[in-house]
Protein backbone atom coordinates (compact mmCIF):
# COMPACT_ATOMS: atom_id res chain seq x y z
CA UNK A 1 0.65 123.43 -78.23
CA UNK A 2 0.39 119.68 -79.68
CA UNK A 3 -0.74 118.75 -76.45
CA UNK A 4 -3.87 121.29 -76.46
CA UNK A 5 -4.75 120.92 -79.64
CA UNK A 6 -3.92 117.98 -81.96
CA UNK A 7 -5.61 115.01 -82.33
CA UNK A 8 -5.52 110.78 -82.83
CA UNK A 9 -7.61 108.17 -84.20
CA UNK A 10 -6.92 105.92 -81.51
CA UNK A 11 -8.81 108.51 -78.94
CA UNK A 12 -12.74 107.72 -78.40
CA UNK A 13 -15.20 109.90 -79.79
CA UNK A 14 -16.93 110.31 -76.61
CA UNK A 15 -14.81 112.65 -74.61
CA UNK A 16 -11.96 114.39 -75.03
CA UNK A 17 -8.83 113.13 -73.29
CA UNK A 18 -5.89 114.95 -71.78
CA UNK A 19 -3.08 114.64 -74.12
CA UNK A 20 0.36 114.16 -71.90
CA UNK A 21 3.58 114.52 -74.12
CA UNK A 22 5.73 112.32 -72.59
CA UNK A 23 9.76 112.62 -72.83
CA UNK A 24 12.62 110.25 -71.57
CA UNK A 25 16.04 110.53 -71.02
CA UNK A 26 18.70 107.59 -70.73
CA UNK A 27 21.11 109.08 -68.02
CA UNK A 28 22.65 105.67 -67.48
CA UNK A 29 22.71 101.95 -69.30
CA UNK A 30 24.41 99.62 -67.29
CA UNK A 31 25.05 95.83 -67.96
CA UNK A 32 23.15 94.05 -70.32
CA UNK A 33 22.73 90.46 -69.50
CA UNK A 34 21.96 88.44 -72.50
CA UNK A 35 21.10 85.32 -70.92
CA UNK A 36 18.49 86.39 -68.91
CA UNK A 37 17.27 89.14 -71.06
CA UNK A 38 17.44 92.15 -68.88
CA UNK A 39 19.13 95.06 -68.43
CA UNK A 40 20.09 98.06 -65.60
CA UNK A 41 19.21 101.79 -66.63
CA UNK A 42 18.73 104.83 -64.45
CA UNK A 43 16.01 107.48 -66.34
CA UNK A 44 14.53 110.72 -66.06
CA UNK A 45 10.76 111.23 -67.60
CA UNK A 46 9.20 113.68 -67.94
CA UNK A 47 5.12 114.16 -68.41
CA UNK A 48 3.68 117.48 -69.69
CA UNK A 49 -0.08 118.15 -69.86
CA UNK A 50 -2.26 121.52 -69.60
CA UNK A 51 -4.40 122.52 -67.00
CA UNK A 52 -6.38 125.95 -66.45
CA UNK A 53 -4.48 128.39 -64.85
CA UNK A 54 -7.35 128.51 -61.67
CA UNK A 55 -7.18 125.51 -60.93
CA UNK A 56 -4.00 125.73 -59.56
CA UNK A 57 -3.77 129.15 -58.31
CA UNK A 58 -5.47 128.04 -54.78
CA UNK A 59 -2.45 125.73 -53.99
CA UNK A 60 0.35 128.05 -54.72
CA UNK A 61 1.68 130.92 -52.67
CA UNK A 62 1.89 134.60 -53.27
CA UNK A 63 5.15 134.60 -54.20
CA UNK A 64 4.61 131.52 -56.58
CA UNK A 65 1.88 132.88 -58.11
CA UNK A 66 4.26 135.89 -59.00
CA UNK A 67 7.08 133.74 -60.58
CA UNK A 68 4.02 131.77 -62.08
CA UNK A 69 2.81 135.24 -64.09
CA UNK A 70 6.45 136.27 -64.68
CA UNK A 71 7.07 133.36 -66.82
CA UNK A 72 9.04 131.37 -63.94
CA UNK A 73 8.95 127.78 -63.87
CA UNK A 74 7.32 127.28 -59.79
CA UNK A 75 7.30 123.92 -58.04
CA UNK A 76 4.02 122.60 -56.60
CA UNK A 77 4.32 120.34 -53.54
CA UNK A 78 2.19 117.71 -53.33
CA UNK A 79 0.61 118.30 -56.46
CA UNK A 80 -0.04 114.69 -56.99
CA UNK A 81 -2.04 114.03 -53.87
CA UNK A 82 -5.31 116.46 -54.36
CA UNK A 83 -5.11 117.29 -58.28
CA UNK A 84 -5.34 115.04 -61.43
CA UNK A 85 -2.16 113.76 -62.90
CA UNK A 86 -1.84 110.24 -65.50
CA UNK A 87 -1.16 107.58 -62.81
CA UNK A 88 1.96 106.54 -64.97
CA UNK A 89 3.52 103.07 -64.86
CA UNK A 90 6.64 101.40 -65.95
CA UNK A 91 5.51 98.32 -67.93
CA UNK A 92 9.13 96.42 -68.39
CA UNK A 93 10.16 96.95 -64.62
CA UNK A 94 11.98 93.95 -63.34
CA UNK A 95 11.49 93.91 -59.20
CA UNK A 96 11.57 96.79 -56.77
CA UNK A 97 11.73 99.95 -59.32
CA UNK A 98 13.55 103.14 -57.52
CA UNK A 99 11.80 106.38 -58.13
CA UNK A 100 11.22 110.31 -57.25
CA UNK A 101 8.47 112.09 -58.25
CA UNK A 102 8.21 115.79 -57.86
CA UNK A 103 5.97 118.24 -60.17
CA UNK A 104 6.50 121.42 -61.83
CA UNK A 105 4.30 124.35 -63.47
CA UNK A 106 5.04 126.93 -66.00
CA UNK A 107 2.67 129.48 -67.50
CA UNK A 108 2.07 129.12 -71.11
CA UNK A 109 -0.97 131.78 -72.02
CA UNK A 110 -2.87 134.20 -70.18
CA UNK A 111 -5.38 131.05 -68.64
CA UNK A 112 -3.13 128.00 -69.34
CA UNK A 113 -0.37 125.97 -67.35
CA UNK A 114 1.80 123.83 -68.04
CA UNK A 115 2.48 120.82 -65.68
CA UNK A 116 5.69 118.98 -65.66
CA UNK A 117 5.83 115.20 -63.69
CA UNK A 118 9.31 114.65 -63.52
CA UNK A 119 10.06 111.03 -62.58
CA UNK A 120 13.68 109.93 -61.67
CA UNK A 121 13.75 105.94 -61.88
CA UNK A 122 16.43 103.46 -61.55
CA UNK A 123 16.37 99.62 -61.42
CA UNK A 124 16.33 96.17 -63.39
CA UNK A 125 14.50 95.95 -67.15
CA UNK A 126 12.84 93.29 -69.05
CA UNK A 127 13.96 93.51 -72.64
CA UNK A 128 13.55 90.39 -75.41
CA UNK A 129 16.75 90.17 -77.06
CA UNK A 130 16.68 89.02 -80.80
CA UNK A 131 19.93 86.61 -81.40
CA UNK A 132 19.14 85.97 -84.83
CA UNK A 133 22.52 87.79 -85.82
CA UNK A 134 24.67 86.79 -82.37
CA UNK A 135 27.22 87.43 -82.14
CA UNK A 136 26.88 90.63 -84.38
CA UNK A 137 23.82 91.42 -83.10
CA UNK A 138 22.33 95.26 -82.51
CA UNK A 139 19.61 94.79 -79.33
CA UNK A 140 16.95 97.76 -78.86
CA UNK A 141 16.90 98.93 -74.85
CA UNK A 142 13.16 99.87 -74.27
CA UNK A 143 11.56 101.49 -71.08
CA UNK A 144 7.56 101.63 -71.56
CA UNK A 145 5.90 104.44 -69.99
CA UNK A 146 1.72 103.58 -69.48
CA UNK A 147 -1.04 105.04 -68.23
CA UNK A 148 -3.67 103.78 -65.91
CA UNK A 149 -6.11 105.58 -66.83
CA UNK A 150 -8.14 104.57 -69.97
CA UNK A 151 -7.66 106.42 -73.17
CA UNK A 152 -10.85 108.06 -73.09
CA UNK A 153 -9.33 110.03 -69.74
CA UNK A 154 -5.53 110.50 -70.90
CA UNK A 155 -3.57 109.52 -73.41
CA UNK A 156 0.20 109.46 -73.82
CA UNK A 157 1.87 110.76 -76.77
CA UNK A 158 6.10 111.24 -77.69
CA UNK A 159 6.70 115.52 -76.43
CA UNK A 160 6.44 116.73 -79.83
CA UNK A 161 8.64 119.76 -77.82
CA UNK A 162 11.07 117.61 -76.09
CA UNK A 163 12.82 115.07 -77.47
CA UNK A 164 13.86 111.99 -75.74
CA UNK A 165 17.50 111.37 -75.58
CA UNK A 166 20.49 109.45 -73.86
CA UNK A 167 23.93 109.81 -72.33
CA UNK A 168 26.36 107.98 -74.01
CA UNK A 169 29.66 108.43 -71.67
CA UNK A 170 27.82 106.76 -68.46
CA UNK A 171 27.97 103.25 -70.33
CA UNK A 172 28.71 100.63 -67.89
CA UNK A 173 28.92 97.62 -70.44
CA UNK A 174 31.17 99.85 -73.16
CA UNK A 175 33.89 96.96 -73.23
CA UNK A 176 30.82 94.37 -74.73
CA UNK A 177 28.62 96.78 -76.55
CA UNK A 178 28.78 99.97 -78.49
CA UNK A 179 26.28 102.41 -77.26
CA UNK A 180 24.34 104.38 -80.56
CA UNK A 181 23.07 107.88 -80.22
CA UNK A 182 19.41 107.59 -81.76
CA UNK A 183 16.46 106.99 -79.59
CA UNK A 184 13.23 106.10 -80.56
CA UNK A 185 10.35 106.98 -79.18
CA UNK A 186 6.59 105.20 -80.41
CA UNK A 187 3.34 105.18 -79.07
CA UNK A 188 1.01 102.13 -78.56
CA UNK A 189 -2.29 100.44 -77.13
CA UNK A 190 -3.28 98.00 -74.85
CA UNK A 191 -6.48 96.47 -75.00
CA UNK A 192 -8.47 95.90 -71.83
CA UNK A 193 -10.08 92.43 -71.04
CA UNK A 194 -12.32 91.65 -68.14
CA UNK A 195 -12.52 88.62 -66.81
CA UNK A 196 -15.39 88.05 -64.31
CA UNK A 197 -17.77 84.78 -63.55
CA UNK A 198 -20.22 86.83 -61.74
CA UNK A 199 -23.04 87.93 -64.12
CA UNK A 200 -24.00 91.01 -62.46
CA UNK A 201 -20.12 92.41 -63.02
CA UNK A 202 -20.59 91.30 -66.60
CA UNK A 203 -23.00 93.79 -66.82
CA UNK A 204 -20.69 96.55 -65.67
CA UNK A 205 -17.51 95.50 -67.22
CA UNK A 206 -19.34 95.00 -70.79
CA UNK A 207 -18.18 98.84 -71.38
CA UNK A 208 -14.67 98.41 -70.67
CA UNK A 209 -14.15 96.04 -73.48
CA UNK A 210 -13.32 98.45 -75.94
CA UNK A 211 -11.52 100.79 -73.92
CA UNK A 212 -7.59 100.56 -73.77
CA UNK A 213 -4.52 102.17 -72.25
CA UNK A 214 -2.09 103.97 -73.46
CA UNK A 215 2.03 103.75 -73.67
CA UNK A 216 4.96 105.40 -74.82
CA UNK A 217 7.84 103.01 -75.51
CA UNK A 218 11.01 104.93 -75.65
CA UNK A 219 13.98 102.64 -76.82
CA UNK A 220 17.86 102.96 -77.58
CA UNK A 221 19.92 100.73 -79.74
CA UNK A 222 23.48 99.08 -78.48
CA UNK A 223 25.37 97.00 -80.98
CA UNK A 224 27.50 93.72 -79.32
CA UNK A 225 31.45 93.92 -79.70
CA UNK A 226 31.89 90.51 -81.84
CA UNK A 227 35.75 90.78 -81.87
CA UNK A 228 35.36 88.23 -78.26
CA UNK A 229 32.91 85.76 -80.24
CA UNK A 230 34.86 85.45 -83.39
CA UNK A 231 38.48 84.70 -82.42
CA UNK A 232 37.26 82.50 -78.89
CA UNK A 233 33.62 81.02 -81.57
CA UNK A 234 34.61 81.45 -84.99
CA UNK A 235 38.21 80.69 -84.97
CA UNK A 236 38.23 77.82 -82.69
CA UNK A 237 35.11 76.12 -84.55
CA UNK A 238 37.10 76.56 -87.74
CA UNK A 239 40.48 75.52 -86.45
CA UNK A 240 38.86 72.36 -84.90
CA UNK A 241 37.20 71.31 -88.74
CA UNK A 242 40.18 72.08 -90.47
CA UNK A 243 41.96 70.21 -88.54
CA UNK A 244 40.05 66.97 -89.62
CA UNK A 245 41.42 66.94 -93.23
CA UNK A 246 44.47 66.26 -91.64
CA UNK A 247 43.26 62.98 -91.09
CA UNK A 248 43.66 62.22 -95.26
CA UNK A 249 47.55 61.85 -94.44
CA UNK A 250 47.02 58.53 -92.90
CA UNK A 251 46.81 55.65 -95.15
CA UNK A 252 42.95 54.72 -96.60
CA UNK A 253 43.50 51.20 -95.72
CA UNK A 254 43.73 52.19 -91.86
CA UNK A 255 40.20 53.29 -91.58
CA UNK A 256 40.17 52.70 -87.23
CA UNK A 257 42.87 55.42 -87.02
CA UNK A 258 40.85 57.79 -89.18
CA UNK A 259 37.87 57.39 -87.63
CA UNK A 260 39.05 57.24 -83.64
CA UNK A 261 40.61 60.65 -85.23
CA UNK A 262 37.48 62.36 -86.64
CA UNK A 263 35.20 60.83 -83.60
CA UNK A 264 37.27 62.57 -81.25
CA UNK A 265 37.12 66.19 -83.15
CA UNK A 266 33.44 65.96 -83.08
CA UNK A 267 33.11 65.29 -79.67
CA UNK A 268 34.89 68.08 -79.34
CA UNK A 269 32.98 70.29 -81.50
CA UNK A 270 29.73 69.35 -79.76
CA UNK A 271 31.21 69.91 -76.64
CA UNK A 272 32.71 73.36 -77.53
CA UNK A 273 29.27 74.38 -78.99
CA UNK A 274 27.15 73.63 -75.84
CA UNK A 275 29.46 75.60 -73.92
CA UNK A 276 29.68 78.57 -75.57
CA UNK A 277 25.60 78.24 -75.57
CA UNK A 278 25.76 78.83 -72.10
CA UNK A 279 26.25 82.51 -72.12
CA UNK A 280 22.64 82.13 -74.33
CA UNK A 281 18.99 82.16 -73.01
CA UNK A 282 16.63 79.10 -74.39
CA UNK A 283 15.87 80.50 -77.88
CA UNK A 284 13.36 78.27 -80.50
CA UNK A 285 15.50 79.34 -83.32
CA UNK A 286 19.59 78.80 -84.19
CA UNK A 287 21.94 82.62 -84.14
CA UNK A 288 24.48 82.82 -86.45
CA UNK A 289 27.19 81.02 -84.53
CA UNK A 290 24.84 78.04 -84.19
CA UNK A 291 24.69 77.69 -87.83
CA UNK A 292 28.53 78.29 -88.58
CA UNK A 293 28.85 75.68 -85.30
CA UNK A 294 26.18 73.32 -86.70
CA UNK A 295 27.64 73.39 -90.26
CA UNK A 296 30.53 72.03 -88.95
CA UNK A 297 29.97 69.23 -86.83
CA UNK A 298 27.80 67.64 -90.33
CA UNK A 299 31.28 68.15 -92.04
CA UNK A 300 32.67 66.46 -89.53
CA UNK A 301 30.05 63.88 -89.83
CA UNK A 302 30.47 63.20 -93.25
CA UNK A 303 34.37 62.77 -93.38
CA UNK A 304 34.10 60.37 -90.71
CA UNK A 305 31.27 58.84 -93.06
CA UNK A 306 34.21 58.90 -95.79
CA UNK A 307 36.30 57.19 -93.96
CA UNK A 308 34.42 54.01 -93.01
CA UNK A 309 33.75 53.92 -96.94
CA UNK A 310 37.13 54.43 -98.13
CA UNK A 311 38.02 51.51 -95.98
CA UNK A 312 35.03 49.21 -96.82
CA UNK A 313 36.11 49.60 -100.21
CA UNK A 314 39.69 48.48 -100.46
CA UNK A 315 38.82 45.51 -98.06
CA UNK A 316 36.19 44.29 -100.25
CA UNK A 317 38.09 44.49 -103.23
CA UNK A 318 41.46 42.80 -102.52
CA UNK A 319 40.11 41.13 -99.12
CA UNK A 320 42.90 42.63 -97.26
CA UNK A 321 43.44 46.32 -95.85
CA UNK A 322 46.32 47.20 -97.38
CA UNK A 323 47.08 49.67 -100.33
CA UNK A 324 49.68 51.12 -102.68
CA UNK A 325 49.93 54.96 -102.78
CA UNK A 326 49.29 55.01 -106.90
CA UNK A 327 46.31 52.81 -106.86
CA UNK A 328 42.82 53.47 -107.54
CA UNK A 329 41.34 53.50 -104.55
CA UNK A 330 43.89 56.23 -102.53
CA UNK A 331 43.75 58.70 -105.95
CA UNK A 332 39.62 58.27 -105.29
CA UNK A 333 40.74 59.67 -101.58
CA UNK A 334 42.47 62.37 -102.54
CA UNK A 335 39.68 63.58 -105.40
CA UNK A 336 37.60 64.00 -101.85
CA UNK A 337 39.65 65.89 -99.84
CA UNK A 338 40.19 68.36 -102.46
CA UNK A 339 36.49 68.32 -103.63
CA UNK A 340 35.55 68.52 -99.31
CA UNK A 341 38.31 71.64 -99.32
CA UNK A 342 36.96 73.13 -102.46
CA UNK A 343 32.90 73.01 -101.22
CA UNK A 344 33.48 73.79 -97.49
CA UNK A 345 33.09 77.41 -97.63
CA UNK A 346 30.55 77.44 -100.01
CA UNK A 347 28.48 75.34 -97.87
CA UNK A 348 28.86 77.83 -95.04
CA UNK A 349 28.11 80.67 -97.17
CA UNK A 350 24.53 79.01 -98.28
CA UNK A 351 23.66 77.50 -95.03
CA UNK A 352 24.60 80.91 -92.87
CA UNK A 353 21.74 82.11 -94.41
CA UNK A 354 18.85 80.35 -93.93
């Protein structure tokens, strides 16, 4: 098996650690809360490693020792409390973490067994969520699976037997996300650092520097339903611009009507954008909406910028605010609405994508 006989860079070169193929299966995803970046799952693992065949044999009955060379998977009772097993850990557990442990053994070869950790956890998950793409955004659901023992004791690899996996139909959150099949399952390394102001423990943790634990960080992949943030985001951000070129209908020469107009539709943009930021955590860069939202409000900005110029002009030229609708001066207005109408999307288009 893999687990007997392969082998990894990452291992030291002094011993040889246990290898313990590691498996995980999503029985349940439940809500995903995007503001504070966590999530509900219920999980089974399961941890596979070898040991010899007489080392268990003094803790198992007659009859299990039958089943055992039958080819019978047996279960051992208390296995964990007087023989060696990878002290596993759940890295990204948020809280009070629910779980049943219970071990199993199967014979593999004439003077090998296989032991089986089967670990049944449910609870709360820590999970950074990348918005860059929000609202059409596709988040990866991760549970981390670690060791405490050191990599030069044990060392956690995927099951290159038994593949991790998920149920799809016991979706709590399927009318905000889409669930996807594929899991994903990686292994990585921790690095240990000691810490110590005592200089006799210096001494003894100077060989722990190098060392480093191992995890397995199985993850599945949900994509957002956007069809909520576009017609309730998109739609009303739009609606609210496009409404401001209705302000060209008024006369040019009425510039406090225009702008009490346009001041009032970006109030209301900024307002509408904080509060759909709400249902956000505090992120350092803008999501998708932001931009579209963003974009927006400077259009806004420079209409109402428009306006007080359109207005400045014809005063200073005939010293009075009023206007004909064939002069100079309203044709200029209308060349800027239509050149506004005509570069509005295109400035979307660029600025959605830096």
């Amino acid at each position: 098996m893999a687990l007997q006989t392969s082998s990894s860079n990452q291992e030291s070169t002094n011993k040889n650690p246990i290898r313990v193929g590691i498996r995980l299966m999503f029985q349940r995803i439940g809500e995903i809360d995007t503001l504070t970046e966590k999530y509900q799952a219920q999980a089974s693992i399961e941890a596979r490693w070898l040991v010899e065949l007489t080392d268990i044999l003094p803790i198992l009955s007659l009859t299990d020792q039958h089943n055992l060379n039958v080819g019978k998977s047996v279960t051992l009772v208390k296995y964990g409390d007087v023989n060696w097993h990878p002290q596993l850990f759940i890295e990204n557990a948020l809280g009070d973490l629910k779980e049943q442990i219970r071990y199993s053994g199967k014979k593999i070869s004439n003077d090998q067994v296989c032991i089986c950790e089967h670990r049944d956890i449910k609870g709360l998950f820590w999970e950074k969520l990348e918005l860059h793409h929000f609202p059409s955004d596709i988040q990866e659901l991760t549970i981390s699976i670690g060791s405490m023992l050191y990599d030069d004791k044990a060392v956690l690899i995927p099951d290159p037997y038994y593949h991790s996996g998920i149920n799809r139909e016991a979706f709590v959150d399927q009318q905000e996300w889409s669930l996807y099949e594929h899991v994903d399952a990686k292994q990585r390394f921790i690095q240990e650092y000691s810490h110590s102001d005592n200089d006799e423990e210096n001494i003894d943790m100077s060989s722990n520097e190098n060392r480093r634990r191992s995890l397995v960080s199985v993850s599945c992949h949900a994509a957002r339903r956007s069809g909520y943030f576009y017609w309730n985001g998109y739609c009303l951000v739009f609606l609210i611009t496009i409404s401001a070129f209705c302000i060209f209908s008024m006369p040019p020469n009425l510039p406090q009507n225009r702008l009490q107009t346009g001041a009032t539709l970006l109030l209301t943009s900024i307002t509408f954008r904080w509060t759909v930021n709400r249902s956000l955590p505090t992120i350092s860069y803008l999501t998708s909406l932001d931009r579209y939202a963003i974009i927006s409000i400077f259009i806004l900005i420079l209409l109402c910028t428009w306006h007080a110029i359109i207005g400045a002009i014809i005063f200073i030229e005939k010293r009075t605010s009023t206007t004909a609708p064939d002069d100079r001066n309203s044709w200029l207005d209308r060349c800027n609405l239509i050149l506004y109408q005509g570069n509005k999307l295109e400035w979307r288009d660029k600025f959605s994508k830096i």
